[in-house]
N, C-alpha and C. Protein backbone atom coordinates (compact mmCIF):
# COMPACT_ATOMS: atom_id res chain seq x y z
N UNK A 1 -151.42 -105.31 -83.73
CA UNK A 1 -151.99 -105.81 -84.96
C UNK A 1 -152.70 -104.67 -85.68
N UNK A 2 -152.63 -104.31 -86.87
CA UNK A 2 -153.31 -103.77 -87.69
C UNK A 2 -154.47 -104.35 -88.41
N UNK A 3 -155.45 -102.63 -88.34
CA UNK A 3 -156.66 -103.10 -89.13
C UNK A 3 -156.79 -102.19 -89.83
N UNK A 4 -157.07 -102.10 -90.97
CA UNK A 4 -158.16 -101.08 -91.67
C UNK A 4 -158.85 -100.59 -91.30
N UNK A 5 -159.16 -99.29 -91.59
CA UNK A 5 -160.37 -98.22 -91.15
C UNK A 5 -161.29 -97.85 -92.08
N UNK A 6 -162.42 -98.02 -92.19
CA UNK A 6 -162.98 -97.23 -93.13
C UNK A 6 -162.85 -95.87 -92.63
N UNK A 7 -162.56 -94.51 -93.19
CA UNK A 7 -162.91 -93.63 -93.24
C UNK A 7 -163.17 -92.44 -94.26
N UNK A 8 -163.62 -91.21 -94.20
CA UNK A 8 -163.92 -90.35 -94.84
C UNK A 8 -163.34 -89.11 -95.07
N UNK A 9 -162.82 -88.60 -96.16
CA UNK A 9 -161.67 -87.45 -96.54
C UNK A 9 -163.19 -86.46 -97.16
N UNK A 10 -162.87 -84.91 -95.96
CA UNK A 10 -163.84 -84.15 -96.23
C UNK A 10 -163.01 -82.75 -96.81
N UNK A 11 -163.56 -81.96 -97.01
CA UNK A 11 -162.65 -80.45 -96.87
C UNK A 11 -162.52 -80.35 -95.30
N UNK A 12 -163.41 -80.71 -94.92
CA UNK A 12 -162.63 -80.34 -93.09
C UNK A 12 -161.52 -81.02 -93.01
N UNK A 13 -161.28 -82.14 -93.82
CA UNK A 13 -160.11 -83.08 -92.98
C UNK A 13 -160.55 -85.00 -92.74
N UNK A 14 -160.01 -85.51 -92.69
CA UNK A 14 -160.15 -86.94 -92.44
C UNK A 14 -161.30 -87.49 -91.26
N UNK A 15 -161.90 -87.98 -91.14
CA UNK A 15 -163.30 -88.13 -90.41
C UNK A 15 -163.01 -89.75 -90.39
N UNK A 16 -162.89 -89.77 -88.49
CA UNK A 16 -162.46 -91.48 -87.88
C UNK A 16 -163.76 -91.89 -87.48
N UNK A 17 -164.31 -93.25 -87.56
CA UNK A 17 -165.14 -93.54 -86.69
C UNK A 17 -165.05 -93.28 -85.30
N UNK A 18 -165.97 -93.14 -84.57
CA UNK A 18 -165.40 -92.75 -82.81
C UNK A 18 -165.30 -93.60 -82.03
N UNK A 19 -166.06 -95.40 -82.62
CA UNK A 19 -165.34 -96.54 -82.05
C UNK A 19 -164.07 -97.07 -82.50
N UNK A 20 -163.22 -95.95 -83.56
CA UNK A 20 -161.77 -96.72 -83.93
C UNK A 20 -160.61 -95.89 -82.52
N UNK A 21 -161.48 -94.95 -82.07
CA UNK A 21 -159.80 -93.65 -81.52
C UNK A 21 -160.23 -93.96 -79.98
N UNK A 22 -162.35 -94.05 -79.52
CA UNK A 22 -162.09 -93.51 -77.99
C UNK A 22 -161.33 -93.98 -76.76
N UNK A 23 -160.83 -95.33 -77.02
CA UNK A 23 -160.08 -95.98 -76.14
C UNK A 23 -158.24 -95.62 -76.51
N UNK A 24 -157.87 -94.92 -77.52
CA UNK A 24 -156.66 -94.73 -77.30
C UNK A 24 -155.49 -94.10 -76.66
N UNK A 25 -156.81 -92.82 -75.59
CA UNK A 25 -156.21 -92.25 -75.31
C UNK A 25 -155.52 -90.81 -75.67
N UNK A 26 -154.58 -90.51 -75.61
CA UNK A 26 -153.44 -89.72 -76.15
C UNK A 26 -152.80 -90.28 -77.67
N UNK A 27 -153.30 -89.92 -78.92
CA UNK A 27 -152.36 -90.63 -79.70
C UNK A 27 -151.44 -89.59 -80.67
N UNK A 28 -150.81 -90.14 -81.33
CA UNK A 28 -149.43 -89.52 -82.21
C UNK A 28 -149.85 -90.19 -83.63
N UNK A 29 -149.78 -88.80 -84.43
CA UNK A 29 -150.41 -89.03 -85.80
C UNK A 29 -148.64 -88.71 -87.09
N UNK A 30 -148.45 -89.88 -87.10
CA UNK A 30 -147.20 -89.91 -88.09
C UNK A 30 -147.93 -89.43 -89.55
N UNK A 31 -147.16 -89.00 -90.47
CA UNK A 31 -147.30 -88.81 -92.01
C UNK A 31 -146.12 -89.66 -92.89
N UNK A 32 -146.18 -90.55 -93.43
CA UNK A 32 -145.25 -90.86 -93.67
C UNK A 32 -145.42 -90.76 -95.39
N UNK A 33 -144.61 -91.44 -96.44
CA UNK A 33 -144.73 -90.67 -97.73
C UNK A 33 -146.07 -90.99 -98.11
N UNK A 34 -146.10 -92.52 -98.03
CA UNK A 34 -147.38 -93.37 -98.97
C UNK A 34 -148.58 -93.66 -97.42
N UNK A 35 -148.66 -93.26 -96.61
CA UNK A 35 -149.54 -93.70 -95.44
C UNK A 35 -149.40 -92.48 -94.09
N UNK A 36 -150.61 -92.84 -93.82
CA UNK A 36 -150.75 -91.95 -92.19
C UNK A 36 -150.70 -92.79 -91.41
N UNK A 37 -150.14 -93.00 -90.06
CA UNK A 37 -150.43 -94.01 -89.21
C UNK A 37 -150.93 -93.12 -87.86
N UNK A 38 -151.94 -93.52 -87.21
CA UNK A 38 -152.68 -93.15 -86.06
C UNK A 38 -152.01 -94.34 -84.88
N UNK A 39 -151.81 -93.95 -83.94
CA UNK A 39 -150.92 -95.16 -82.79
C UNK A 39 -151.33 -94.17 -81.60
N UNK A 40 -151.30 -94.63 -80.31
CA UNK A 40 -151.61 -94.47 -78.94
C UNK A 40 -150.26 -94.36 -78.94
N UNK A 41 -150.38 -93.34 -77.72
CA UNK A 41 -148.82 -92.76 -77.13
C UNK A 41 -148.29 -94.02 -76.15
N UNK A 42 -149.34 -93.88 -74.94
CA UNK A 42 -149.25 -94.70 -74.13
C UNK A 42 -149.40 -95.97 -73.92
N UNK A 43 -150.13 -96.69 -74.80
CA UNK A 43 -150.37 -98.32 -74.89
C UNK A 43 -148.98 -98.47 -75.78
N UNK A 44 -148.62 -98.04 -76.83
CA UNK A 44 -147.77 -98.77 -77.38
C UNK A 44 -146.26 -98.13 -77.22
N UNK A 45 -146.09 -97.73 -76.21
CA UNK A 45 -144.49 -97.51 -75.20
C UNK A 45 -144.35 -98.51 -74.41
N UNK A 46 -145.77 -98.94 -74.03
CA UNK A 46 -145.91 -99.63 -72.54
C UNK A 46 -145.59 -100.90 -73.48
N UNK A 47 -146.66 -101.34 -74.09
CA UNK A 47 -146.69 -102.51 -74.64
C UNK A 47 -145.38 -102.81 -75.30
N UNK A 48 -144.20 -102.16 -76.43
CA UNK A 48 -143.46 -102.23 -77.16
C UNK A 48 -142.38 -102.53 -75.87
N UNK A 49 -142.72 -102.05 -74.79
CA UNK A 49 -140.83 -102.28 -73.55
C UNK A 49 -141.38 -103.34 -73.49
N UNK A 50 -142.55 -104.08 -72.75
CA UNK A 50 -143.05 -104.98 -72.33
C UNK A 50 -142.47 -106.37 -73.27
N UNK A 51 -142.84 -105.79 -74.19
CA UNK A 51 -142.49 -106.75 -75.11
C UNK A 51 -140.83 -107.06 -75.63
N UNK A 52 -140.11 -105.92 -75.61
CA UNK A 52 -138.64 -106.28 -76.05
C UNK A 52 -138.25 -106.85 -74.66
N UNK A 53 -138.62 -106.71 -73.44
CA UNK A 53 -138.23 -107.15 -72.24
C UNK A 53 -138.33 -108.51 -72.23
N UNK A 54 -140.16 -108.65 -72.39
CA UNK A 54 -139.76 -110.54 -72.66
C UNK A 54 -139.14 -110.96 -73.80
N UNK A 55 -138.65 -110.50 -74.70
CA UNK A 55 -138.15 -111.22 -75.83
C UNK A 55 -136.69 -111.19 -75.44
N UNK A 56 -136.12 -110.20 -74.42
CA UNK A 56 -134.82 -110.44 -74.11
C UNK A 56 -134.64 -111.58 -73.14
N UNK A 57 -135.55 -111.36 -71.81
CA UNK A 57 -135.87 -112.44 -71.29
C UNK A 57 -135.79 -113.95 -71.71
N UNK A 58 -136.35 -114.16 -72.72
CA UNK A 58 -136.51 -115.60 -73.30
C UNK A 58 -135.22 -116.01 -73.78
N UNK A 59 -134.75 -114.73 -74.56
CA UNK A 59 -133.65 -114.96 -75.13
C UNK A 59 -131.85 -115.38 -74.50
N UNK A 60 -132.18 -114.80 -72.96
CA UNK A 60 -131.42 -115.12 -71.77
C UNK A 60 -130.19 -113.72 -71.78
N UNK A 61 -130.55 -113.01 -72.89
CA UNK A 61 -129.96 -111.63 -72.91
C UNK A 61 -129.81 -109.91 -72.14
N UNK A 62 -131.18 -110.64 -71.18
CA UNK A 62 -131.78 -110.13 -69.80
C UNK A 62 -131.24 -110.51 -68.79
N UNK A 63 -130.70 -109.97 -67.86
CA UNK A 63 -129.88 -110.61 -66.50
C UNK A 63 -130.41 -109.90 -65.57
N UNK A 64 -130.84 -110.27 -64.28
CA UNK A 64 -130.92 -108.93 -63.21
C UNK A 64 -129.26 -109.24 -62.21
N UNK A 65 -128.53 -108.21 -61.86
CA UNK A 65 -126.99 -108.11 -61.55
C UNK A 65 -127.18 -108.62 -60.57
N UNK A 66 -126.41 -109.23 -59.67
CA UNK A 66 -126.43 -110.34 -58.67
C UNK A 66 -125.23 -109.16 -57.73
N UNK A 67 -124.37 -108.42 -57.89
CA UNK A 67 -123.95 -107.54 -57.08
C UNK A 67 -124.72 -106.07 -56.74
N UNK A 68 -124.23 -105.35 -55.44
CA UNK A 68 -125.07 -104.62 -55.31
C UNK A 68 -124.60 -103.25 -55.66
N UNK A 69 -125.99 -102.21 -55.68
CA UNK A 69 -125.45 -101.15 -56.38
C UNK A 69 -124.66 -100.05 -55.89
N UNK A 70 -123.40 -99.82 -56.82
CA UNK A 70 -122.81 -98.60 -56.09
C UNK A 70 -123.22 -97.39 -55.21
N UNK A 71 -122.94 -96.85 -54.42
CA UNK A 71 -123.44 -96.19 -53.09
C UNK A 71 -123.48 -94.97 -54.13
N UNK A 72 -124.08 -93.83 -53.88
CA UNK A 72 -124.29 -92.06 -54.17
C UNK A 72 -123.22 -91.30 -54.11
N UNK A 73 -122.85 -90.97 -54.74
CA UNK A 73 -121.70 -90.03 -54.33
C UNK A 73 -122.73 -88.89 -54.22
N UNK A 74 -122.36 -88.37 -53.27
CA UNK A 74 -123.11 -86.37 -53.13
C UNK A 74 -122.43 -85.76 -53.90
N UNK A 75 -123.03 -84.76 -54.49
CA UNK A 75 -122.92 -83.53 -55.29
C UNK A 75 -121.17 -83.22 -54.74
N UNK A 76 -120.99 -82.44 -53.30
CA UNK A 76 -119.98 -82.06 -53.38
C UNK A 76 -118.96 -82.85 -53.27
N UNK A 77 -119.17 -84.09 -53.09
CA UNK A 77 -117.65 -84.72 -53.13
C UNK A 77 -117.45 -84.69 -54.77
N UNK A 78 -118.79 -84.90 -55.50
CA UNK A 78 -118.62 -84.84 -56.84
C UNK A 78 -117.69 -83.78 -57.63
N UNK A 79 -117.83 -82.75 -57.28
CA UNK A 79 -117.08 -81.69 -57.22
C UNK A 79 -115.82 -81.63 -56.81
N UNK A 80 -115.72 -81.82 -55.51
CA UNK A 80 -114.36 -82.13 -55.00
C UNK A 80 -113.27 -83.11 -56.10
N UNK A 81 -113.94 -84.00 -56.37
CA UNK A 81 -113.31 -84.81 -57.25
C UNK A 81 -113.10 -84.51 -58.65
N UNK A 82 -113.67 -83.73 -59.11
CA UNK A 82 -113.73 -83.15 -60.37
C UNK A 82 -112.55 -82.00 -60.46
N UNK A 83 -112.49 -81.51 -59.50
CA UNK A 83 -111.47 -80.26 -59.25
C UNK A 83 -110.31 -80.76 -59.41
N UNK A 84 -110.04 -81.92 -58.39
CA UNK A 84 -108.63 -82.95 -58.05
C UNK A 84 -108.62 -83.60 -59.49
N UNK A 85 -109.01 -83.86 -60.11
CA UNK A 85 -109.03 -84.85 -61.40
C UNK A 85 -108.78 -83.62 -62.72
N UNK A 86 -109.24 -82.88 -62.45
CA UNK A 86 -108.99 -81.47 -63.48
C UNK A 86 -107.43 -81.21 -63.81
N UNK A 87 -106.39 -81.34 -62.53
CA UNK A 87 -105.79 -80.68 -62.39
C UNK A 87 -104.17 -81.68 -63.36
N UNK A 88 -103.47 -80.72 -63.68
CA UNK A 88 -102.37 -81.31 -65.14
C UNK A 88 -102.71 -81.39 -66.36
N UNK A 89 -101.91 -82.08 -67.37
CA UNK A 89 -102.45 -82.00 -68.72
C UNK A 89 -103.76 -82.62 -69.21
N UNK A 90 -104.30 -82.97 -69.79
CA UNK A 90 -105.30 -83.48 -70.77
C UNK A 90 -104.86 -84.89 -70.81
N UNK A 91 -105.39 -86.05 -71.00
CA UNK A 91 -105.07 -87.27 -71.05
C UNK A 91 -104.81 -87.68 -72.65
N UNK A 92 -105.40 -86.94 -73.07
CA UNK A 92 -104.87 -87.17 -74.90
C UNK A 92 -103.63 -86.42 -74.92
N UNK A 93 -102.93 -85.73 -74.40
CA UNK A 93 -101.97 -84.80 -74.38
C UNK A 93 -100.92 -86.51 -73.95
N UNK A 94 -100.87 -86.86 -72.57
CA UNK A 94 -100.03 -87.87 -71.85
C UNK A 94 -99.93 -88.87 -73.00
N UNK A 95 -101.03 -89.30 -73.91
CA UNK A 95 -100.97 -90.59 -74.60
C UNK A 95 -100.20 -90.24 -75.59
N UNK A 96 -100.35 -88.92 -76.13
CA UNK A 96 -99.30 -88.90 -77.86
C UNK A 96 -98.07 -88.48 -77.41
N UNK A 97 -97.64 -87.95 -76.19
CA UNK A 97 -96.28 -87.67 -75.51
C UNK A 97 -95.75 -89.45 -75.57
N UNK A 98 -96.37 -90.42 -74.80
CA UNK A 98 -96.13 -91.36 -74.73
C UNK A 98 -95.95 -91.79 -75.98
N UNK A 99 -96.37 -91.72 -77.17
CA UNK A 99 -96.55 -92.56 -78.20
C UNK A 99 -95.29 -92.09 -78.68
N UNK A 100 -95.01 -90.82 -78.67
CA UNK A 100 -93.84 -90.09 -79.24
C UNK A 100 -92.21 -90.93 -78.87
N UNK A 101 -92.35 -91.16 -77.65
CA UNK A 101 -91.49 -91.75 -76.62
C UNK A 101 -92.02 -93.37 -76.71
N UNK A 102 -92.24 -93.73 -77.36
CA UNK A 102 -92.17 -94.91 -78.23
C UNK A 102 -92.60 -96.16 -76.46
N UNK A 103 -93.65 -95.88 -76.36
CA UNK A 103 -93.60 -96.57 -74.74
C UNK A 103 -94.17 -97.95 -74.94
């Protein structure tokens, strides 16, 4: 929710009350054309997932997968397989050969 701030434009620079910022933490100071917006890094990442999560939730667009998760492949079989799979033409090469050959 938004509030208004009173504050004060000096030659130093913009002057916040110190009960509007000390609880925010870490924050991120946008410029945008017609407004500045001041926002917490960390409350409103947390809060904003939190929130599209239950709204997917409710919405029944949230599932947790009922099968289980594929096992790790290690690095070198990763490799191994990459080598074996490398090897012949290009797969866009096979498809316009095919297309040519009217398949």
């Amino acid at each position: 929710m938004s509030t208004p701030v009173p504050v004060k434009i000096t030659e130093e620079g913009l002057l916040l009350p110190r009960q509007v910022y000390q609880d925010l933490g870490e924050i991120e100071v946008l410029r945008c054309p017609d407004y500045i917006l001041i926002k917490s890094k960390v409350m409103y990442n947390r809060d904003l997932r939190a929130r599209v999560t239950e709204i997917l939730r409710k919405a029944g667009l949230l599932v947790k997968p009922t099968w289980k998760r594929p096992p790790t492949v290690p690095p070198e079989e990763r490799a191994e397989l990459a080598k074996k799979f490398s090897l012949g033409k290009p797969l866009s090469e096979i498809i316009i050969e095919e297309r040519e050959e009217n398949w």
